[in-house]
C-alpha atoms as a PDB file:
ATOM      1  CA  UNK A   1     -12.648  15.996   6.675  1.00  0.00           C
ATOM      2  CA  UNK A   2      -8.933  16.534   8.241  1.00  0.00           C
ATOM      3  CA  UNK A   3      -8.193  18.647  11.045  1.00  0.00           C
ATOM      4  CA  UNK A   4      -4.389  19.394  11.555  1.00  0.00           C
ATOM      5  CA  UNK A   5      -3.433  19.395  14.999  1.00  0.00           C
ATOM      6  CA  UNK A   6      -1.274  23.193  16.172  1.00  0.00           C
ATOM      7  CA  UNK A   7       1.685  22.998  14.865  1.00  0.00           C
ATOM      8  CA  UNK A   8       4.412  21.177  16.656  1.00  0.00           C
ATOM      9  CA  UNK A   9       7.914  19.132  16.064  1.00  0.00           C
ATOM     10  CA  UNK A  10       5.922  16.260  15.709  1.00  0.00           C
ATOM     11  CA  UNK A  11       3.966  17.456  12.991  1.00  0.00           C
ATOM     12  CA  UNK A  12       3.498  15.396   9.558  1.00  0.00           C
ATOM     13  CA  UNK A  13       5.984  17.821   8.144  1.00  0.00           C
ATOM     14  CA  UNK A  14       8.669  17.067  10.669  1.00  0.00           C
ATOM     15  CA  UNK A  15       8.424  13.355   9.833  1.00  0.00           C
ATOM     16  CA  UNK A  16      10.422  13.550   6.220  1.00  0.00           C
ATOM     17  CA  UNK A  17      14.235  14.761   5.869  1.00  0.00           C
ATOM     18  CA  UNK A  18      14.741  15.526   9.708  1.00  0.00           C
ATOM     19  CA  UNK A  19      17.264  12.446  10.367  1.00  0.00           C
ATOM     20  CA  UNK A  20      15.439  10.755  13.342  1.00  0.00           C
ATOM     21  CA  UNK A  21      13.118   8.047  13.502  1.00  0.00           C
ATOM     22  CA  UNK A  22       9.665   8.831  12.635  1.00  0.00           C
ATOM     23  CA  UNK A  23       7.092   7.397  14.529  1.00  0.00           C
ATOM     24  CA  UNK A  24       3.588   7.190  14.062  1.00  0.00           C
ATOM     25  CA  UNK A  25       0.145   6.526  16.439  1.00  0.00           C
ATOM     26  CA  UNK A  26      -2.585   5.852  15.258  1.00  0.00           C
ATOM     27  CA  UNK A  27      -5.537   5.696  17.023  1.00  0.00           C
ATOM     28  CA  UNK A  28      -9.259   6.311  16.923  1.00  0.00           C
ATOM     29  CA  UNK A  29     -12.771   4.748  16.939  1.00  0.00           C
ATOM     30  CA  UNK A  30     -13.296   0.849  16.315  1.00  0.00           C
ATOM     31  CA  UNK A  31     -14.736   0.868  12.467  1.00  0.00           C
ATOM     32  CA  UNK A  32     -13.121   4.412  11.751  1.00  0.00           C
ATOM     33  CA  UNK A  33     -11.298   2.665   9.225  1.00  0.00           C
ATOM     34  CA  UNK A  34      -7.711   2.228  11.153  1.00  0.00           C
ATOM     35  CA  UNK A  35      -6.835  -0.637   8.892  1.00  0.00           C
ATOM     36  CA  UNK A  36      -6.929   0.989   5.827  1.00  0.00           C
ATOM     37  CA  UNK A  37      -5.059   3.791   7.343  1.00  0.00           C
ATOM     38  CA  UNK A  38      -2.378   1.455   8.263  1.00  0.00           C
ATOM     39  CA  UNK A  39      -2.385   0.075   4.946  1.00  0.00           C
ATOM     40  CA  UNK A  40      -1.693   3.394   3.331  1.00  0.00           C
ATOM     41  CA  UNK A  41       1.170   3.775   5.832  1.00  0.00           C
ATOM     42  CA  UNK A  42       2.884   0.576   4.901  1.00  0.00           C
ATOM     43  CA  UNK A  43       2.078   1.007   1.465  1.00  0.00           C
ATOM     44  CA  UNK A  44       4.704   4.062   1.886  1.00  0.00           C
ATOM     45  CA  UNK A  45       7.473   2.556   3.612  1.00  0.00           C
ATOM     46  CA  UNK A  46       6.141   2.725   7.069  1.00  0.00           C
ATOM     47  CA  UNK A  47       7.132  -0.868   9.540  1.00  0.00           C
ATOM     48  CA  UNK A  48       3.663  -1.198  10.896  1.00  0.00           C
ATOM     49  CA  UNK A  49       2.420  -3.190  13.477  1.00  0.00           C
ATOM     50  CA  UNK A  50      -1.430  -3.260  14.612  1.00  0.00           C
ATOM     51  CA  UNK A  51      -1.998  -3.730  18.380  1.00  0.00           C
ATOM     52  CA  UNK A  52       1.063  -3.631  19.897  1.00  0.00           C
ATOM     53  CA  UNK A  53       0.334  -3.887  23.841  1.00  0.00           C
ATOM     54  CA  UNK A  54       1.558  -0.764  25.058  1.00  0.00           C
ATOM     55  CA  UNK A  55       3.987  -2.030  27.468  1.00  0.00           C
ATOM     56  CA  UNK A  56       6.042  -2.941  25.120  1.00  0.00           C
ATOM     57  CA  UNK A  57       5.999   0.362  23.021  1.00  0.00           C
ATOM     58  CA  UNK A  58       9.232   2.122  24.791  1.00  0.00           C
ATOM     59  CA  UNK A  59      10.817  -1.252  24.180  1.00  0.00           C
ATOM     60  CA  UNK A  60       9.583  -1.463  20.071  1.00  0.00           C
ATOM     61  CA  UNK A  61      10.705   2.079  19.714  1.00  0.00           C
ATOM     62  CA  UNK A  62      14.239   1.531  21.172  1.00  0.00           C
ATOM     63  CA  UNK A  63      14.969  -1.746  18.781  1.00  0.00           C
ATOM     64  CA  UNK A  64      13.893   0.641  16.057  1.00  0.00           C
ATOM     65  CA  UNK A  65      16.106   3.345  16.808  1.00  0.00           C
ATOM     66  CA  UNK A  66      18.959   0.939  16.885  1.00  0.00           C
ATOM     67  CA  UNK A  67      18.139  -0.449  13.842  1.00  0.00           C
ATOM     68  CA  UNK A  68      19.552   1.425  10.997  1.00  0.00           C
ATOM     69  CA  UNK A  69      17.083  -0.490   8.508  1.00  0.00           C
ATOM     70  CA  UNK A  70      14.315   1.484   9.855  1.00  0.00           C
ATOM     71  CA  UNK A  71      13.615   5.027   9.612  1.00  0.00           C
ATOM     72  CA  UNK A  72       9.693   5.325   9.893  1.00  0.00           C
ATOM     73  CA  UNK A  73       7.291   3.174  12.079  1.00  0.00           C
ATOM     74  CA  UNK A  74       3.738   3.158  12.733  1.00  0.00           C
ATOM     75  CA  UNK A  75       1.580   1.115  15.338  1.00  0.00           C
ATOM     76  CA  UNK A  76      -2.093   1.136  16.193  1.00  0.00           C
ATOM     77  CA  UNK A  77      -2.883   1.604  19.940  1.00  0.00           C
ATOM     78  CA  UNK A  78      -6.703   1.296  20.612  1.00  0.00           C
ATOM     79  CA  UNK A  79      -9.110   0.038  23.326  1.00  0.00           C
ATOM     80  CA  UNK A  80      -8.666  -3.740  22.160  1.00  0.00           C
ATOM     81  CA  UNK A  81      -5.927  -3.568  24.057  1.00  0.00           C
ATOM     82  CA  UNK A  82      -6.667  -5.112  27.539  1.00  0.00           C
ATOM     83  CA  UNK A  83      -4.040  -2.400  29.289  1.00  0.00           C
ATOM     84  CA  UNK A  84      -4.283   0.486  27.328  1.00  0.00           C
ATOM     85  CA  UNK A  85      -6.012   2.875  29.703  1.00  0.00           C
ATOM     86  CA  UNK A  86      -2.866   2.916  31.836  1.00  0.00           C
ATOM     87  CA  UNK A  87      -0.393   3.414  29.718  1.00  0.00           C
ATOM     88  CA  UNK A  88      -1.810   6.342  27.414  1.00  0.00           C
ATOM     89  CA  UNK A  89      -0.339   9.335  29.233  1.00  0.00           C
ATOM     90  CA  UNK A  90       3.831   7.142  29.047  1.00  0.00           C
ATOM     91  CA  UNK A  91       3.191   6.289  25.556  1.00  0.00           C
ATOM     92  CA  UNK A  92       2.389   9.862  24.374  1.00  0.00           C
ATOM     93  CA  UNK A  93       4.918  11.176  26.248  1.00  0.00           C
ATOM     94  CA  UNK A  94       7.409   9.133  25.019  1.00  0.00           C
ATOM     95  CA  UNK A  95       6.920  10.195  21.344  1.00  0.00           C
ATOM     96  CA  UNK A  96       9.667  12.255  20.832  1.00  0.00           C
ATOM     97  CA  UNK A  97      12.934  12.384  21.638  1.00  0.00           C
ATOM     98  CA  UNK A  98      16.789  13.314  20.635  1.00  0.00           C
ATOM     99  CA  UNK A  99      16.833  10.602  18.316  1.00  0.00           C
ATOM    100  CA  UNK A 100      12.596  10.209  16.817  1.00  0.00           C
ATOM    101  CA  UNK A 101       9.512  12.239  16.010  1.00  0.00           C
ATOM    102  CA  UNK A 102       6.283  11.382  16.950  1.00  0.00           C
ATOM    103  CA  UNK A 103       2.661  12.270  14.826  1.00  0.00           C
ATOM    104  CA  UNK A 104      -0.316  11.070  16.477  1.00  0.00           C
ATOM    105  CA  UNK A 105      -3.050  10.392  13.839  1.00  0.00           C
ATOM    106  CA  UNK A 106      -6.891  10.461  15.279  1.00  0.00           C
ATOM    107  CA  UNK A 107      -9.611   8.678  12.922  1.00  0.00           C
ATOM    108  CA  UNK A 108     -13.131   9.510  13.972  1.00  0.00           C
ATOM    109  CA  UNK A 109     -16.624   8.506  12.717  1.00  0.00           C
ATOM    110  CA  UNK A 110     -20.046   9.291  13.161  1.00  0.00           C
ATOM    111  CA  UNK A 111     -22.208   6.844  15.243  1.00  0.00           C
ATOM    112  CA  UNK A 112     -25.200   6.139  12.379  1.00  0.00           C
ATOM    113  CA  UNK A 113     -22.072   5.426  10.102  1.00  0.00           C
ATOM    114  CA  UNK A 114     -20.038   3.192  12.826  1.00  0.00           C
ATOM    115  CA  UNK A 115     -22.914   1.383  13.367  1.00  0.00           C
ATOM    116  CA  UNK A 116     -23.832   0.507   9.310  1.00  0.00           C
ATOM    117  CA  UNK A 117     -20.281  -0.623   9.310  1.00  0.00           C
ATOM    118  CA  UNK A 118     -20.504  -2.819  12.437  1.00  0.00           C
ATOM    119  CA  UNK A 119     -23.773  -4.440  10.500  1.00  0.00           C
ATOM    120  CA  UNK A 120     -21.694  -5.017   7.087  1.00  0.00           C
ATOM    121  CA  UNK A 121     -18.800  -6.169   8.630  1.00  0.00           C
ATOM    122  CA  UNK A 122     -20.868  -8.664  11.664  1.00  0.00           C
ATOM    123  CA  UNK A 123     -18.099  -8.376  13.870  1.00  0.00           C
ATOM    124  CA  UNK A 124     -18.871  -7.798  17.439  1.00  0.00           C
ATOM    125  CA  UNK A 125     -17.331  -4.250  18.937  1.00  0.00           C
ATOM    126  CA  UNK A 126     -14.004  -4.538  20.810  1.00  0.00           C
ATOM    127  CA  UNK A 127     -15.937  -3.190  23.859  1.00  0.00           C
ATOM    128  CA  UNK A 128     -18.666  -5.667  23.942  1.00  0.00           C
ATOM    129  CA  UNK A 129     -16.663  -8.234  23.359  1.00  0.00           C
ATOM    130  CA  UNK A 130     -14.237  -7.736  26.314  1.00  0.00           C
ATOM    131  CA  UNK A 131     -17.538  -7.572  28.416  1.00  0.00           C
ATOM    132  CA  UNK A 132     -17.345  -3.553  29.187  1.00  0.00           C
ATOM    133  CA  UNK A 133     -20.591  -2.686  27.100  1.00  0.00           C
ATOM    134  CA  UNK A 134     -23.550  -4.210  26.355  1.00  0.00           C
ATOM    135  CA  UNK A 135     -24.532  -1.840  22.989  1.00  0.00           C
ATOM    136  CA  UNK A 136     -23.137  -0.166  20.356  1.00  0.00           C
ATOM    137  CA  UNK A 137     -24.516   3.027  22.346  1.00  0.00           C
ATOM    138  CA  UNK A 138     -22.797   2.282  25.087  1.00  0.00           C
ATOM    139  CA  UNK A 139     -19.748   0.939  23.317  1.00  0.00           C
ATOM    140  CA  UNK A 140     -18.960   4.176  21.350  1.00  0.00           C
ATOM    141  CA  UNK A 141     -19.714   6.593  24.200  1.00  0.00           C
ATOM    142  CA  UNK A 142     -17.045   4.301  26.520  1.00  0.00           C
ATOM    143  CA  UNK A 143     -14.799   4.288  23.565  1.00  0.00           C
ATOM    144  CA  UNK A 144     -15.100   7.737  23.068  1.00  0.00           C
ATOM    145  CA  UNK A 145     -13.886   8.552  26.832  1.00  0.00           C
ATOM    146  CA  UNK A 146     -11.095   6.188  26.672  1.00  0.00           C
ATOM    147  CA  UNK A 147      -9.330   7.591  23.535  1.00  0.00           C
ATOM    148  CA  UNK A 148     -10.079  11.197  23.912  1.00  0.00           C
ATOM    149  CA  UNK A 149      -6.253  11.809  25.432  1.00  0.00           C
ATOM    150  CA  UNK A 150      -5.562  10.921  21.763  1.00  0.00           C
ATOM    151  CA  UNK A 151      -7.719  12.810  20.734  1.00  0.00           C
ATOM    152  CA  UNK A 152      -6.432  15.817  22.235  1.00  0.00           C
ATOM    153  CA  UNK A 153      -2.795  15.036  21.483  1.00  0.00           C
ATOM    154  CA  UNK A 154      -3.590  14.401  17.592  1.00  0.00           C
ATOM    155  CA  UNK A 155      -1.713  16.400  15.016  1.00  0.00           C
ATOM    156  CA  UNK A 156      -3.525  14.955  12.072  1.00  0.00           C
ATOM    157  CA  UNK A 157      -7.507  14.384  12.949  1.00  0.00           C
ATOM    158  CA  UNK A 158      -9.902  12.921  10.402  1.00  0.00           C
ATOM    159  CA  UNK A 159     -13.145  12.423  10.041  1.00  0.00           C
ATOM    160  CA  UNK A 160     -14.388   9.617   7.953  1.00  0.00           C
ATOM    161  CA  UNK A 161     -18.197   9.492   8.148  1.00  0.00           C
ATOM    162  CA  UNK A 162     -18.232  10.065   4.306  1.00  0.00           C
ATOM    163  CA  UNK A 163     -15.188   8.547   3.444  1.00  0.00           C
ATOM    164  CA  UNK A 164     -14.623   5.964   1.112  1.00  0.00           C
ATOM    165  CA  UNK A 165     -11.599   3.871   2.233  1.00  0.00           C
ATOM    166  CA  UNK A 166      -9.686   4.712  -1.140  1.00  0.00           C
ATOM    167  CA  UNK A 167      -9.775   8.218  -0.607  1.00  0.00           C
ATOM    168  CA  UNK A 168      -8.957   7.530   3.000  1.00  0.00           C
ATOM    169  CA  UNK A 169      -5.842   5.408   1.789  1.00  0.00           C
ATOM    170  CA  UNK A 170      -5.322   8.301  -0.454  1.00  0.00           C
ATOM    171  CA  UNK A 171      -5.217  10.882   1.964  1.00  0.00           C
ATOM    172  CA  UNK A 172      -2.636   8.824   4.069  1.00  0.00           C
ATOM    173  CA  UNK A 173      -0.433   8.423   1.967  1.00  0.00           C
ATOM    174  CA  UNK A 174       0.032  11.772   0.157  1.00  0.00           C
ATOM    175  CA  UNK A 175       0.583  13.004   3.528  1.00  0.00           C
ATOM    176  CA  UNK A 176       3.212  10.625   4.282  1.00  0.00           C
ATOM    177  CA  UNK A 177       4.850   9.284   1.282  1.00  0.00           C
ATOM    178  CA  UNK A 178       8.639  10.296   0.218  1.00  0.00           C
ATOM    179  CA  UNK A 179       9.189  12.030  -3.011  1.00  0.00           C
ATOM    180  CA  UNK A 180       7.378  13.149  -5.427  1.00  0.00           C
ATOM    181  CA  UNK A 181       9.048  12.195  -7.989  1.00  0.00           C
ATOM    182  CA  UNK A 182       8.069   8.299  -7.036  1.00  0.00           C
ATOM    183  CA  UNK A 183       4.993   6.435  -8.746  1.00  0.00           C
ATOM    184  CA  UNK A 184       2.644   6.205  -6.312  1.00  0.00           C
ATOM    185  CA  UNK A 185       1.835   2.802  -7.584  1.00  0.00           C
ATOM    186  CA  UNK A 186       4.372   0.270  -8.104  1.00  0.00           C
ATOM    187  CA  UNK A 187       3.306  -0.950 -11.751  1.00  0.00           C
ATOM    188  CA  UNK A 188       5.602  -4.417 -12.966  1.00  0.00           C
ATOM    189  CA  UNK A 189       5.882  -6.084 -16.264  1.00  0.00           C
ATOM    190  CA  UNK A 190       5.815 -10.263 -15.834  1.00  0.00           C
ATOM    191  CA  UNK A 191       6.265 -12.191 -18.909  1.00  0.00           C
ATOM    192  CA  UNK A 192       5.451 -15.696 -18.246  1.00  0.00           C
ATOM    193  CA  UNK A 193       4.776 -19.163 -20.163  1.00  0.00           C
ATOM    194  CA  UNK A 194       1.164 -20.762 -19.972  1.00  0.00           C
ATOM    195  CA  UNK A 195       2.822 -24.079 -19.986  1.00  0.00           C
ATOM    196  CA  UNK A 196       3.893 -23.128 -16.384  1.00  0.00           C
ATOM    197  CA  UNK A 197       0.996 -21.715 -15.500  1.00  0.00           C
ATOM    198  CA  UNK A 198      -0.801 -18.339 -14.602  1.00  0.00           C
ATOM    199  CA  UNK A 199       1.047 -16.137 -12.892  1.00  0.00           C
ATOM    200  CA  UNK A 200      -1.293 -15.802  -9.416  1.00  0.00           C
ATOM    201  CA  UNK A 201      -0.360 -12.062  -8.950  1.00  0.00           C
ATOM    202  CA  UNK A 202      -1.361 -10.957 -12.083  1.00  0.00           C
ATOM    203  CA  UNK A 203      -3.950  -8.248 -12.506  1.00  0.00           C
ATOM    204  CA  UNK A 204      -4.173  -8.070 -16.090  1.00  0.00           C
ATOM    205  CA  UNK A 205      -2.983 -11.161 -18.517  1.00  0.00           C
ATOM    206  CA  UNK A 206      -2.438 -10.734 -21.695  1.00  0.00           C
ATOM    207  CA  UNK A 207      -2.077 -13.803 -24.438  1.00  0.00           C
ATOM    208  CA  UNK A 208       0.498 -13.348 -27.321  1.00  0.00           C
ATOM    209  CA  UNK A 209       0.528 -17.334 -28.367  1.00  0.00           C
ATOM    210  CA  UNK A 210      -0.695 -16.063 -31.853  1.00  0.00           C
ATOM    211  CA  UNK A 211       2.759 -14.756 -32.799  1.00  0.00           C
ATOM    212  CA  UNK A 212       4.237 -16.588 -35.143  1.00  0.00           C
ATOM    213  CA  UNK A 213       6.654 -19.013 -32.688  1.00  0.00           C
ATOM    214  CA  UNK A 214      10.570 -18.047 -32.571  1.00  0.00           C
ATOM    215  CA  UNK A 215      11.040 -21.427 -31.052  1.00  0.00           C
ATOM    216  CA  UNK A 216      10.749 -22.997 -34.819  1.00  0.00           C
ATOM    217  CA  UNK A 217      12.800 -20.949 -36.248  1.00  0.00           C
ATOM    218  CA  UNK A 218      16.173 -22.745 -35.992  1.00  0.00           C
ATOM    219  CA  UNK A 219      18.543 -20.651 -35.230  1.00  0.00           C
ATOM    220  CA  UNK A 220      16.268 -18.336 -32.970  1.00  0.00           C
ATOM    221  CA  UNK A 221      15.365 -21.538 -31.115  1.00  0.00           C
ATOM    222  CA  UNK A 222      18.218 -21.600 -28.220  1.00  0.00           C
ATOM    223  CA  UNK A 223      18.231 -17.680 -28.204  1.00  0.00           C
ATOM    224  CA  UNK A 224      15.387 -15.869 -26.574  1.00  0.00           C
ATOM    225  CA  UNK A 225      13.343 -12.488 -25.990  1.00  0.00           C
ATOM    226  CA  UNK A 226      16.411 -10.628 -25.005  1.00  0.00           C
ATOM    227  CA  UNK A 227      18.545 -11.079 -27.846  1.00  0.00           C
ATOM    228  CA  UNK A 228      18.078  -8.730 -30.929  1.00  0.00           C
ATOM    229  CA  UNK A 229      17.577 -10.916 -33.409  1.00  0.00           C
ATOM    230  CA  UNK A 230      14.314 -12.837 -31.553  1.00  0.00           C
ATOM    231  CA  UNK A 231      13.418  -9.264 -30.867  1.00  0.00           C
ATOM    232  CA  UNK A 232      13.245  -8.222 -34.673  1.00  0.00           C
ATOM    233  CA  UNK A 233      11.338 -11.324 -35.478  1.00  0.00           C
ATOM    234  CA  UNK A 234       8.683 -10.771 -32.627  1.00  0.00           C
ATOM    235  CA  UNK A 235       8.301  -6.986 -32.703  1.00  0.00           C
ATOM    236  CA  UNK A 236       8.569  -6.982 -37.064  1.00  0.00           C
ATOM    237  CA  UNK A 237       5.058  -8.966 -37.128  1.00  0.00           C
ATOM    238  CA  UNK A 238       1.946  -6.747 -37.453  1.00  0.00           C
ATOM    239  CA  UNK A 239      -0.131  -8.148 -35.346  1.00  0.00           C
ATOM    240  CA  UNK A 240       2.722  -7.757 -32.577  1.00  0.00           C
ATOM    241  CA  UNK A 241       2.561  -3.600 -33.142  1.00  0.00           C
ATOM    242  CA  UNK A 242      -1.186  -3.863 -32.817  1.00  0.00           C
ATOM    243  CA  UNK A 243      -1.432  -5.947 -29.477  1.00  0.00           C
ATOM    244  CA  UNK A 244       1.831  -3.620 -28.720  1.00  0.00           C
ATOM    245  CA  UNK A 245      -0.359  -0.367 -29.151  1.00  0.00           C
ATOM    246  CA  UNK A 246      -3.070  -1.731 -27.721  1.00  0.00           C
ATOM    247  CA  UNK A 247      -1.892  -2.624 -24.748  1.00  0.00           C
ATOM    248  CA  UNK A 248      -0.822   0.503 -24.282  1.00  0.00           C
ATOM    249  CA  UNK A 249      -3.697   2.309 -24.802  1.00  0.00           C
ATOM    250  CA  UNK A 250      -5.338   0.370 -22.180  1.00  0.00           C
ATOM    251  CA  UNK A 251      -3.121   0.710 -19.884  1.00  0.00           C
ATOM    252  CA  UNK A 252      -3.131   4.613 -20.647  1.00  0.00           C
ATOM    253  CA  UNK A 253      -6.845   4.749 -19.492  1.00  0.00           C
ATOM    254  CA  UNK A 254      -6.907   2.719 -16.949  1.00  0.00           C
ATOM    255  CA  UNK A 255      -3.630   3.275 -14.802  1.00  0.00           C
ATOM    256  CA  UNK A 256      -4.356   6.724 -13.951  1.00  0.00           C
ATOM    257  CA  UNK A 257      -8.093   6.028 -12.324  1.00  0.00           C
ATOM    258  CA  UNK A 258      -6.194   2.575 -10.786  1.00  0.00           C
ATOM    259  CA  UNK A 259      -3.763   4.902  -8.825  1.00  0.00           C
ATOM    260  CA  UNK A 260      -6.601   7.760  -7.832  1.00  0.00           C
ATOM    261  CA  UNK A 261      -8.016   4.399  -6.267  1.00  0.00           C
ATOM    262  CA  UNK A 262      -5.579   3.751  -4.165  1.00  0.00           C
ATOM    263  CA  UNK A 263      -3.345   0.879  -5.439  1.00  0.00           C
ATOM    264  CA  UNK A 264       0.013   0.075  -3.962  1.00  0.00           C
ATOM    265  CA  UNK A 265       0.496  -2.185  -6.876  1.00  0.00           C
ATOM    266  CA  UNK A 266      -0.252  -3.329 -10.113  1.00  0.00           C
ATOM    267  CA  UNK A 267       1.042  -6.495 -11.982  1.00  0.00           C
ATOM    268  CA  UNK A 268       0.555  -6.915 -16.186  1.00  0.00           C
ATOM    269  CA  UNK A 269       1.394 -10.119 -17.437  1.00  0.00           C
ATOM    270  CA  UNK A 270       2.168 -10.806 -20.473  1.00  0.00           C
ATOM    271  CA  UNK A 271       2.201 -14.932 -21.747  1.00  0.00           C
ATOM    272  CA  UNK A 272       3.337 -16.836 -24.617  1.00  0.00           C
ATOM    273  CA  UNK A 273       3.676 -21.003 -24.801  1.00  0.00           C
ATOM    274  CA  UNK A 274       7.414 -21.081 -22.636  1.00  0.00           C
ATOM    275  CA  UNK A 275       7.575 -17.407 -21.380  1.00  0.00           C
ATOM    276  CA  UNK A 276      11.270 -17.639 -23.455  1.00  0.00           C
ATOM    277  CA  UNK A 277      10.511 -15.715 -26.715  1.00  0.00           C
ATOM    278  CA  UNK A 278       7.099 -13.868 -27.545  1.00  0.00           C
ATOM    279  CA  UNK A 279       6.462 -12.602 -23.852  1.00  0.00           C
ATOM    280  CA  UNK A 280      10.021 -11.481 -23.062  1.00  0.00           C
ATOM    281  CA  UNK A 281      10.146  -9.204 -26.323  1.00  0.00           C
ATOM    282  CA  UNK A 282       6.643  -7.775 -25.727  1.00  0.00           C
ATOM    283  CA  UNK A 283       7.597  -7.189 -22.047  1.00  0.00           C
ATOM    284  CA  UNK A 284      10.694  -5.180 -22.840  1.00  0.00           C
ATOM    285  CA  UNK A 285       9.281  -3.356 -25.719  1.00  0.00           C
ATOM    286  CA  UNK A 286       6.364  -2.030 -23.240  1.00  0.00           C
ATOM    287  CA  UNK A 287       9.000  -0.821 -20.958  1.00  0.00           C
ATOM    288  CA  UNK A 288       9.808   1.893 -23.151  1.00  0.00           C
ATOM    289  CA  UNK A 289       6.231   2.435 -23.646  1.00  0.00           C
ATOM    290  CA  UNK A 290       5.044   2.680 -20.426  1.00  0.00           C
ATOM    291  CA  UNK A 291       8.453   4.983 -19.888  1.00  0.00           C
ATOM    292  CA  UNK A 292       7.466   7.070 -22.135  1.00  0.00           C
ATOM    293  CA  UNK A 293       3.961   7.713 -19.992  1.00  0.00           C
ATOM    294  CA  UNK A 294       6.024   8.856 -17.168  1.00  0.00           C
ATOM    295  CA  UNK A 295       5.769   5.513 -15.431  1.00  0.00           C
ATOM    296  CA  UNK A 296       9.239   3.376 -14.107  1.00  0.00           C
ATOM    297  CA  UNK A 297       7.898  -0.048 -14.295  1.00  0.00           C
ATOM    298  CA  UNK A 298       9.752  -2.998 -12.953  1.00  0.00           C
ATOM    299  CA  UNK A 299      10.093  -6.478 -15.021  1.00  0.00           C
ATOM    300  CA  UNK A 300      10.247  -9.837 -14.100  1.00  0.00           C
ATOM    301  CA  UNK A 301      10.782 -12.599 -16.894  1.00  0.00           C
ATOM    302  CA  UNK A 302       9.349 -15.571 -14.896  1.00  0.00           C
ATOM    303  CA  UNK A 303      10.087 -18.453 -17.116  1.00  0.00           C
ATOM    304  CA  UNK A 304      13.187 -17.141 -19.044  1.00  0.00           C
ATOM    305  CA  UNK A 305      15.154 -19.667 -17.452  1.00  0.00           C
ATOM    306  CA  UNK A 306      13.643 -22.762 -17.388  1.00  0.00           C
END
């Protein structure tokens, strides 16, 4: 469930197009799923750091307004921090400015869920481990008290007592992302040769080895996937246009439900023997397949020049 906070200059709206920094807080209960929050952020183009100790927030925020690399920041400020009670009321208050825009994001949770969490995950509470509680009971009520000026400053509140983290991720990032017109998930073609080995950041790997091999064809043999002629003699093979189309009509199911999920990013590899001929003309002839689905894939030929 999201509350939005009255509207103000700092609101979520004010953080896209208005020329200054944008800077986001987020904040909220231990276990309220902050982390995946922050995720989403960075996933967008946020610079995020978790647990910055807040006396050196006015400092963070001036380095990034004199850095023209960086437009939109986000840090987590919570009660792991040994001196955060003191320095809630500066922080806030130091949001905004001539030159940034400040959004204050609030993540809450029920206590029955917090505590399942705190069970799955068998990490101790910040609270208890710092010595100020001695029970979850405890731990949430103190916590509760010590964030609620963040509370009250929040323009974006959310409850996530129901939440899966992928539609928490979700939420995040439609709020915050730029442009629409930008896949949500970055989706790149890899060709790559077996010979060299896997490709670690693959997702999905697919094996064309069974092509009939360019490299014994003479006069294909110093050429490679890039160059018509290896191309024709790749691509003109039957069983090429059947992995082609379906590869494709994989990817057609499965992309869309990938993306609902959450994903900042999805690899497809595609290996022959070398990663010089099969792979490279299967890569680039999905590119224009995967175009045609409305996606803008990236491609990287691994091996092409070894």
């Amino acid at each position: 469930m999201i509350d939005d906070g009255p509207a103000s200059p700092s609101s979520p709206s004010a953080l896209i197009g208005d020329g200054k920094l944008a800077v986001v807080v987020l904040s909220g209960l231990s276990g309220s799923g902050k982390t995946a929050a922050l995720h989403a952020l960075e996933d967008v183009g946020f610079y995020c750091v978790d647990n910055l100790p807040t006396p050196l927030v006015p400092s963070f925020l001036a380095l990034a307004e004199e850095n023209p690399g960086t437009r939109r920041v986000a840090l987590v400020l919570d009660v792991r921090e040994r001196l955060f009670k003191g320095d809630v009321a500066r922080v806030l208050a130091d949001l905004d400015g001539p030159r940034r825009a400040g959004t204050v994001i609030y993540l809450e949770c029920a206590d029955r869920a917090l505590v399942n969490r705190f069970k799955t995950t068998r990490r101790p509470h910040p609270l208890i481990a710092q010595g100020h509680a001695q029970s979850l009971d405890e731990a949430f009520a103190l916590e509760r008290q010590w964030l609620e000026p963040f509370r009250e400053h929040a323009d974006l509140t959310f409850d996530t007592t129901s939440v899966t983290v992928h539609d928490l991720r979700r939420t995040i990032r439609a709020r915050f992302e730029e442009g629409a017109a930008t896949d949500r998930m970055a989706l790149q073609l890899m060709s790559f040769g077996f010979h060299h080995g896997l490709p670690p950041e693959a997702d999905y790997v697919f094996d064309v080895r069974f092509l009939d091999n360019p490299y014994f064809v003479e006069s294909l043999r110093e050429q490679s996937g890039l160059d018509p002629a290896v191309v024709a003699y790749v691509m003109g093979q039957d069983a090429a246009l059947a992995m082609r189309r379906r590869i494709v009509e994989l990817l057609a199911a499965v992309l869309p439900p990938i993306e609902v999920e959450g994903r900042a990013a999805l690899t497809v590899a595609i290996g022959c023997t070398g990663g010089r001929h099969r792979s490279v003309a299967m890569v680039e002839a999905l590119v224009a397949d995967l175009v045609a689905l409305g996606k803008s894939p990236t491609v990287v030929h691994r091996d092409l020049g070894r």
